[in-house]
N, C-alpha and C. Protein backbone atom coordinates (compact mmCIF):
# COMPACT_ATOMS: atom_id res chain seq x y z
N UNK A 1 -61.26 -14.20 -95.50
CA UNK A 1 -60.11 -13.49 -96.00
C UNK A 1 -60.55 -12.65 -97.19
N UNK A 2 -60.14 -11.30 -97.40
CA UNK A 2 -60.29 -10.90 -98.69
C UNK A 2 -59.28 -10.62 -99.37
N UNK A 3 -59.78 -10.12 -101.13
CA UNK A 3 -58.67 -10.47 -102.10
C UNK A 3 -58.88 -9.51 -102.53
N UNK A 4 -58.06 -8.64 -103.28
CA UNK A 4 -58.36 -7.47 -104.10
C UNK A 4 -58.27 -8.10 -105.45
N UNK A 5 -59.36 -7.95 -106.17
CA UNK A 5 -58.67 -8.53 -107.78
C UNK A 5 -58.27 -7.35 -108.78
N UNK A 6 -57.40 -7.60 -109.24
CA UNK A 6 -57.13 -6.75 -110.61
C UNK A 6 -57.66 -7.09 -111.96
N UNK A 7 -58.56 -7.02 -112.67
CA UNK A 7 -59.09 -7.20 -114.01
C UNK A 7 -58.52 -6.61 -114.97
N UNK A 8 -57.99 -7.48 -115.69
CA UNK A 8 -57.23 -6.90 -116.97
C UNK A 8 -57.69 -7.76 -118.37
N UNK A 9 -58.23 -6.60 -119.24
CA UNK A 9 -59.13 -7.14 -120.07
C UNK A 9 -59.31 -5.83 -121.44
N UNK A 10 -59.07 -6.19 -122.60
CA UNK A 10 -59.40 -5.61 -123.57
C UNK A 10 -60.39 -5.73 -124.63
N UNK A 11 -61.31 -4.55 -124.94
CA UNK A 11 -62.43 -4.92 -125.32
C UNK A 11 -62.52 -5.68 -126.77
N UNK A 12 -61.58 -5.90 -127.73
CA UNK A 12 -61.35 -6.84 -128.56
C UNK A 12 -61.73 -8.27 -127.82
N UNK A 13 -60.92 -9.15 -127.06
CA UNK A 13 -61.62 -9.64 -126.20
C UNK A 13 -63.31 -9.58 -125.90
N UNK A 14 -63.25 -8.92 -125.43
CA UNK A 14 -65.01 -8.91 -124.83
C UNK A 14 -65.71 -8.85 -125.75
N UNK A 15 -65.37 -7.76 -127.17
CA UNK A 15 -66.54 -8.35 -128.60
C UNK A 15 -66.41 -9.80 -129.21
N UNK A 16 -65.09 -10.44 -129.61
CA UNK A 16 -65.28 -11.59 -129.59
C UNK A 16 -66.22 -12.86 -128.87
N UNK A 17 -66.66 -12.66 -127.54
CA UNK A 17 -67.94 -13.36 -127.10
C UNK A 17 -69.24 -12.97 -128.02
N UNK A 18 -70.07 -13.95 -128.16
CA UNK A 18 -71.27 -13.78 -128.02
C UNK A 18 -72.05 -12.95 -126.79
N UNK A 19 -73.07 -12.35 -127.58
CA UNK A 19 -74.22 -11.80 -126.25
C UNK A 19 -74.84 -12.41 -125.19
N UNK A 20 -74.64 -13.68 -125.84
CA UNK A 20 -75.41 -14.74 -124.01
C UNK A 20 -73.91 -15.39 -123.75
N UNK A 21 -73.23 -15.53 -124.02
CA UNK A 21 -71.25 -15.63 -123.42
C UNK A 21 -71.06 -14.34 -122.20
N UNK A 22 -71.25 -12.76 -123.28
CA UNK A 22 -71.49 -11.62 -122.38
C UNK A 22 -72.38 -11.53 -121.26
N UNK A 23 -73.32 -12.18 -121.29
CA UNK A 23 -75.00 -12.02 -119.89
C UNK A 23 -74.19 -13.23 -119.49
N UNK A 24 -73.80 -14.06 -119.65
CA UNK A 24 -73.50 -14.97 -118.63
C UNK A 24 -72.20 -14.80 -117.79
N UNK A 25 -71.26 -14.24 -118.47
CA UNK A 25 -70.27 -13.41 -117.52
C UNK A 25 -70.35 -12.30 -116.41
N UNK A 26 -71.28 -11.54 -117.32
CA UNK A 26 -71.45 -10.43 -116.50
C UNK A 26 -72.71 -10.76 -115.39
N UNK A 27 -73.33 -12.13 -115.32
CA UNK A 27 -74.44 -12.16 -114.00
C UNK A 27 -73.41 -12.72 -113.10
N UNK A 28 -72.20 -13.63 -113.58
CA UNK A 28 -71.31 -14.00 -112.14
C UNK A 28 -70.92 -12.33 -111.41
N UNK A 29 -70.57 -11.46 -112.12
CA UNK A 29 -70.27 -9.76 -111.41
C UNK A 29 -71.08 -9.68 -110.65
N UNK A 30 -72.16 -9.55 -111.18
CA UNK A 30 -73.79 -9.63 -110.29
C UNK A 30 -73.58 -10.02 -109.21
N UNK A 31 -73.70 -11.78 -109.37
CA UNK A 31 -73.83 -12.40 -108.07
C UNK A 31 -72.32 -12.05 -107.11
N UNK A 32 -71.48 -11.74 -107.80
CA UNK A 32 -70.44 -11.44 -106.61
C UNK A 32 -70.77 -10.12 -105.76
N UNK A 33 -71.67 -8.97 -106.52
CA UNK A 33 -71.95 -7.41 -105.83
C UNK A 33 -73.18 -8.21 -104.89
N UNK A 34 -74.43 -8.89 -105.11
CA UNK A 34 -75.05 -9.35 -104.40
C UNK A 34 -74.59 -10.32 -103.19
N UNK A 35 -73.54 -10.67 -103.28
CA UNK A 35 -72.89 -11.50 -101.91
C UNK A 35 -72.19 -10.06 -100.95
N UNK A 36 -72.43 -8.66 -101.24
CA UNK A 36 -71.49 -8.00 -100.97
C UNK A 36 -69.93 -7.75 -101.41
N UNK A 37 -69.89 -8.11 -102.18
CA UNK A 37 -68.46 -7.72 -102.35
C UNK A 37 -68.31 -6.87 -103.29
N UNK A 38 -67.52 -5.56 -103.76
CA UNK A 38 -67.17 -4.56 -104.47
C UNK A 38 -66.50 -4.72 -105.68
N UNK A 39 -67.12 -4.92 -106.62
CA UNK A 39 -66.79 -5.04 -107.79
C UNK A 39 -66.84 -3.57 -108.97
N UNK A 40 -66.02 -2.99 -109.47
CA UNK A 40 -65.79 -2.35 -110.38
C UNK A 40 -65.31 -2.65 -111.83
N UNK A 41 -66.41 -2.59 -112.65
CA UNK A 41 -66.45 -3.28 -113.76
C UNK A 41 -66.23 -2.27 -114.74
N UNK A 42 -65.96 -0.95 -114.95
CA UNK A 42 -65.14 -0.09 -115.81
C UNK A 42 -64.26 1.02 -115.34
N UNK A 43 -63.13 0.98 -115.61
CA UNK A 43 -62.22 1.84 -115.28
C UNK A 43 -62.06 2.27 -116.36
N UNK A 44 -61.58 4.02 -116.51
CA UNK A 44 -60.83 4.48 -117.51
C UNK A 44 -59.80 4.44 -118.26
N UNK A 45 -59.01 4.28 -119.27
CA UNK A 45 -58.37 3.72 -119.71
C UNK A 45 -57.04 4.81 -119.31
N UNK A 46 -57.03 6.22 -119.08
CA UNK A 46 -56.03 7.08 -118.56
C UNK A 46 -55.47 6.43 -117.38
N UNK A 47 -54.23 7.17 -116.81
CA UNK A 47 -53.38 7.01 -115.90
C UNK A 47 -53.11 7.91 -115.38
N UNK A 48 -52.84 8.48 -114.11
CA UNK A 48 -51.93 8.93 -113.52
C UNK A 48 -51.42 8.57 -112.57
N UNK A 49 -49.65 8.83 -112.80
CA UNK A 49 -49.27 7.61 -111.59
C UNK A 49 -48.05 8.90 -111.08
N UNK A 50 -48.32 8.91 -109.44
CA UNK A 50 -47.67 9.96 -108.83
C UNK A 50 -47.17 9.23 -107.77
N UNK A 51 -45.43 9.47 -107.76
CA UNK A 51 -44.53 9.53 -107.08
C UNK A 51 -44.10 10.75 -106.28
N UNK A 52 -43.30 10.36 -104.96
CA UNK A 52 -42.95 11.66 -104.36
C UNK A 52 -41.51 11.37 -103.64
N UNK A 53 -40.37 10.47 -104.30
CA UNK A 53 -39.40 9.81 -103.91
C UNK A 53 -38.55 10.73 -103.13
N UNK A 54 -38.55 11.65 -103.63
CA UNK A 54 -37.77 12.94 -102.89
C UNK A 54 -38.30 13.84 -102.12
N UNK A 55 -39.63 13.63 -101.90
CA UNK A 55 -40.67 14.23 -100.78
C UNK A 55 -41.33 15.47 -101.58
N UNK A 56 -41.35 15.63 -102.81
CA UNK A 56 -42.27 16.48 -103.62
C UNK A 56 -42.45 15.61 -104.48
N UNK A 57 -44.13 15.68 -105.01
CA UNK A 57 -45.03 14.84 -105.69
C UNK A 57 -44.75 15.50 -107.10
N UNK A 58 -44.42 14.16 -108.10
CA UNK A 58 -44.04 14.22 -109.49
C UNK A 58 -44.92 13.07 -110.21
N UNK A 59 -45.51 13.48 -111.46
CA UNK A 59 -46.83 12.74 -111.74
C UNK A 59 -46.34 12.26 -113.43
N UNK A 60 -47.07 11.57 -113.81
CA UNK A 60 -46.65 11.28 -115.34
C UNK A 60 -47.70 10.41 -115.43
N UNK A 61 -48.30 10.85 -117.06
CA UNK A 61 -49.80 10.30 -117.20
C UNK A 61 -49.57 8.92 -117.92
N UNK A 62 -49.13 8.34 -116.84
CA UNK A 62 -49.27 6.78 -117.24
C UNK A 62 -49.34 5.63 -116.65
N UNK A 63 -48.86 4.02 -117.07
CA UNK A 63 -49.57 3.41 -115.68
C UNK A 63 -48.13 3.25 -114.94
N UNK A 64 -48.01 2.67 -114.11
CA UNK A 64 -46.46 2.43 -113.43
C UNK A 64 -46.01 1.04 -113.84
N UNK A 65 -47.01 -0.04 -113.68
CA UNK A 65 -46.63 -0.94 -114.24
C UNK A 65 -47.82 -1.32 -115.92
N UNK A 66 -46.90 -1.91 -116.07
CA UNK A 66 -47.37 -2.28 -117.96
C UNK A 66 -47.95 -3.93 -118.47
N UNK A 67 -48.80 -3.85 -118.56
CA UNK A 67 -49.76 -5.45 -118.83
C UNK A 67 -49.64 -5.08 -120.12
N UNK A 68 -50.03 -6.27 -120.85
CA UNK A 68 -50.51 -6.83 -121.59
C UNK A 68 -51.49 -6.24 -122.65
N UNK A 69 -52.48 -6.69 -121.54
CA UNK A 69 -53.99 -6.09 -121.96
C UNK A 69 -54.02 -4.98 -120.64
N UNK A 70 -55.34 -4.01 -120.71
CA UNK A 70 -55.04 -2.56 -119.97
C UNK A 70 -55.92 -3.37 -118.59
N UNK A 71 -55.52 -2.25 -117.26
CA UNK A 71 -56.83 -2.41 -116.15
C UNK A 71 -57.78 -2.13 -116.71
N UNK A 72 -58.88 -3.25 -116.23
CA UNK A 72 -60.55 -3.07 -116.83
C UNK A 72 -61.12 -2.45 -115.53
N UNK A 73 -60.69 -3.12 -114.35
CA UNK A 73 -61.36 -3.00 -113.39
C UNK A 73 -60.82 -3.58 -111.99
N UNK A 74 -61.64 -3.44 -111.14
CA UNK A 74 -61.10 -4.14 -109.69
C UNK A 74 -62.04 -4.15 -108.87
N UNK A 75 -61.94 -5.20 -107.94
CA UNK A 75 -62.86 -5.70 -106.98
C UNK A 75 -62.48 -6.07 -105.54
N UNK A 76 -62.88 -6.32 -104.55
CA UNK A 76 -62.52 -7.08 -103.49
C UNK A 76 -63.46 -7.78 -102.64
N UNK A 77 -63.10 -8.83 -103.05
CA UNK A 77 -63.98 -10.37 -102.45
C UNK A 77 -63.77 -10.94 -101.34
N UNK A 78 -64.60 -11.56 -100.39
CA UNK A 78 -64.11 -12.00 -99.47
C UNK A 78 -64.52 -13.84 -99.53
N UNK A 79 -63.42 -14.57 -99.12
CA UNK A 79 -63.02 -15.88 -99.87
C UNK A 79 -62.64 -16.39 -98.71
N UNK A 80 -62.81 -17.67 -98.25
CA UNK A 80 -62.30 -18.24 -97.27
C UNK A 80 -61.11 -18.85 -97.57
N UNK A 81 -60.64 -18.98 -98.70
CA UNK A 81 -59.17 -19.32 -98.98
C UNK A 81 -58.77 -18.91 -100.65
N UNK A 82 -58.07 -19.12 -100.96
CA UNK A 82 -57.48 -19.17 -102.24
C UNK A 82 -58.01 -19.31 -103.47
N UNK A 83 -58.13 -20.67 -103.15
CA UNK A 83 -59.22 -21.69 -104.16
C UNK A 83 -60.80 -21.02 -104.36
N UNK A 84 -60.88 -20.80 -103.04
CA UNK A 84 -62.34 -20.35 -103.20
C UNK A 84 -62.54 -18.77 -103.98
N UNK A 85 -61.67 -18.36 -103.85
CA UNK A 85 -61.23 -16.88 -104.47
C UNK A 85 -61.04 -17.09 -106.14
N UNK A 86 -60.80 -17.99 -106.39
CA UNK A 86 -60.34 -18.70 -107.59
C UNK A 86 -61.32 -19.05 -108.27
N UNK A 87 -62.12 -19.73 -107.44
CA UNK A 87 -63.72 -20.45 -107.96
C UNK A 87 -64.46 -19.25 -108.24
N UNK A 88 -64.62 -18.21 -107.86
CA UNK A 88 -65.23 -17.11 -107.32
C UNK A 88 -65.14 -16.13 -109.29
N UNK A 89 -63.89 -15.84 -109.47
CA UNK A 89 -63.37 -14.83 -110.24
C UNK A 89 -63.31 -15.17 -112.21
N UNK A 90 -63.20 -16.99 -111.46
CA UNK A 90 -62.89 -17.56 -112.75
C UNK A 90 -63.83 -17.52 -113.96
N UNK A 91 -65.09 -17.43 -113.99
CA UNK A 91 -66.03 -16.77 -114.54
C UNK A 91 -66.71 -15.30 -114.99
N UNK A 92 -65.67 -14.55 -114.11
CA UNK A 92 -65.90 -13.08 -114.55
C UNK A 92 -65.45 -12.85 -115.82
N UNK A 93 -65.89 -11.38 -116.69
CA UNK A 93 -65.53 -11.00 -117.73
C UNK A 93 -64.12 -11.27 -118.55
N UNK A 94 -63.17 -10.43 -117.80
CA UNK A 94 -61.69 -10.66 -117.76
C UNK A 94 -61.13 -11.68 -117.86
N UNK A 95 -61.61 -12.33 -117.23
CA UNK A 95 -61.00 -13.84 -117.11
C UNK A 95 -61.35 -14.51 -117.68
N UNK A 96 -62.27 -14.59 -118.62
CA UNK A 96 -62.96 -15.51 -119.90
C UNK A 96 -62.47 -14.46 -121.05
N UNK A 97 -62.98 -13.58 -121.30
CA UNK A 97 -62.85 -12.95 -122.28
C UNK A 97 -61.11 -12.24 -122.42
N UNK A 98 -59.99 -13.42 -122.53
CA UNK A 98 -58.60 -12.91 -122.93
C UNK A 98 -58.00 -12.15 -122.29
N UNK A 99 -58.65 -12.08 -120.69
CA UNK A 99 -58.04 -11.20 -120.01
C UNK A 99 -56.97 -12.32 -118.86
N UNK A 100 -57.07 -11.75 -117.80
CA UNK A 100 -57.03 -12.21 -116.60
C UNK A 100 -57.03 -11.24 -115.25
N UNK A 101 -57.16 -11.90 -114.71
CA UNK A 101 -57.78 -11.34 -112.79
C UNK A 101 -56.49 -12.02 -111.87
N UNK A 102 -56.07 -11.00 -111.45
CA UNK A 102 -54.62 -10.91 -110.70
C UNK A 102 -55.26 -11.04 -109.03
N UNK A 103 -55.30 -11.87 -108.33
CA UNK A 103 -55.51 -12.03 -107.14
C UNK A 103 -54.41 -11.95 -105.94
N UNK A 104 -54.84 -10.81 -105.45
CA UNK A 104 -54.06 -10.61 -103.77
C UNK A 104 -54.52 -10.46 -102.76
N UNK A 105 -53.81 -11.76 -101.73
CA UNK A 105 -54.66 -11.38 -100.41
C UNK A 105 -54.41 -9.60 -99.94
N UNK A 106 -55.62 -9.32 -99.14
CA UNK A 106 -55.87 -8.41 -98.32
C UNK A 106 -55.48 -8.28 -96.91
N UNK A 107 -54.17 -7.98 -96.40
CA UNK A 107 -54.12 -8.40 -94.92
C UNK A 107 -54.58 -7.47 -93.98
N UNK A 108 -54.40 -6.22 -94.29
CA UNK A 108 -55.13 -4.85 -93.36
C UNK A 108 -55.97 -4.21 -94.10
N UNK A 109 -57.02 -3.92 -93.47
CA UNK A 109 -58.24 -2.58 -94.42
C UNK A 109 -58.24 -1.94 -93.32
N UNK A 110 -57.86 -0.79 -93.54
CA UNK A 110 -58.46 0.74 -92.60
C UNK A 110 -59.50 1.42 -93.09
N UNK A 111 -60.67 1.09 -92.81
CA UNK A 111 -61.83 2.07 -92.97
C UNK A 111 -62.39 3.16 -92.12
C-alpha cells in the first residue's frame, strides 16, 4: 500500500537538534529514497493555491489550508499497512524535530 506523507516542520525546530540528532534523521530519508520511495525533503516556503469554482481559474498566493508549522516536504512510501508506515516516518526530520508527518493512504496512482 502506499502513503503520501506530508512533512510539516520549521526550521527553529531543526536548529534546535544537534548535528549527529540532524545525520541521524536525515540517514532514515536516505534509507527510505534507497528502498525506492520518493521523498522530498525541501519545499519552498511560497504558495500558490488555484481554484476554478466557477470554471475560470482564480489564484491567491497562499496555502489553502493553514498548519501550525509550514510544509517542509512530502514523500510517498510504500508500507504494507499503517503501522508499518508509522514505523517507517517516525524517525524522519519533521517528525522528531517539532514537526509532524501527516499520513494518507494512496488508493489510485495514474502514471
Amino acid at each position: 500500500m502506499k502513503f503520501l506523507c506530508l512533512a510539516y516542520g520549521a526550521e527553529e525546530g531543526w536548529n534546535e537538534l544537534s548535528k549527529a540528532e540532524q545525520d541521524e534523521l536525515l540517514a532514515q530519508d536516505e534509507l527510505l529514497r534507497q528502498r525506492g520511495d520518493i521523498v522530498v525533503a525541501a519545499v519552498e516556503l511560497t504558495a500558490t493555491t488555484v481554484t476554478a469554482w466557477d470554471g475560470k481559474p482564480a489564484t491567491t498566493e497562499d496555502t489553502f489550508a493553514h498548519a501550525r508549522v509550514p510544509l517542509a516536504g512530502f514523500g510517498i512510501i510504500d508500507a504494507a499497512d499503517l503501522d508499518e508506515a508509522i514505523k517507517l516516518v517516525a524517525n524522519t526530520p519533521c517528525a522528531r524535530a517539532k514537526g509532524a508527518v501527516v499520513l494518507r493512504p494512496i488508493s489510485v496512482i495514474n502514471l
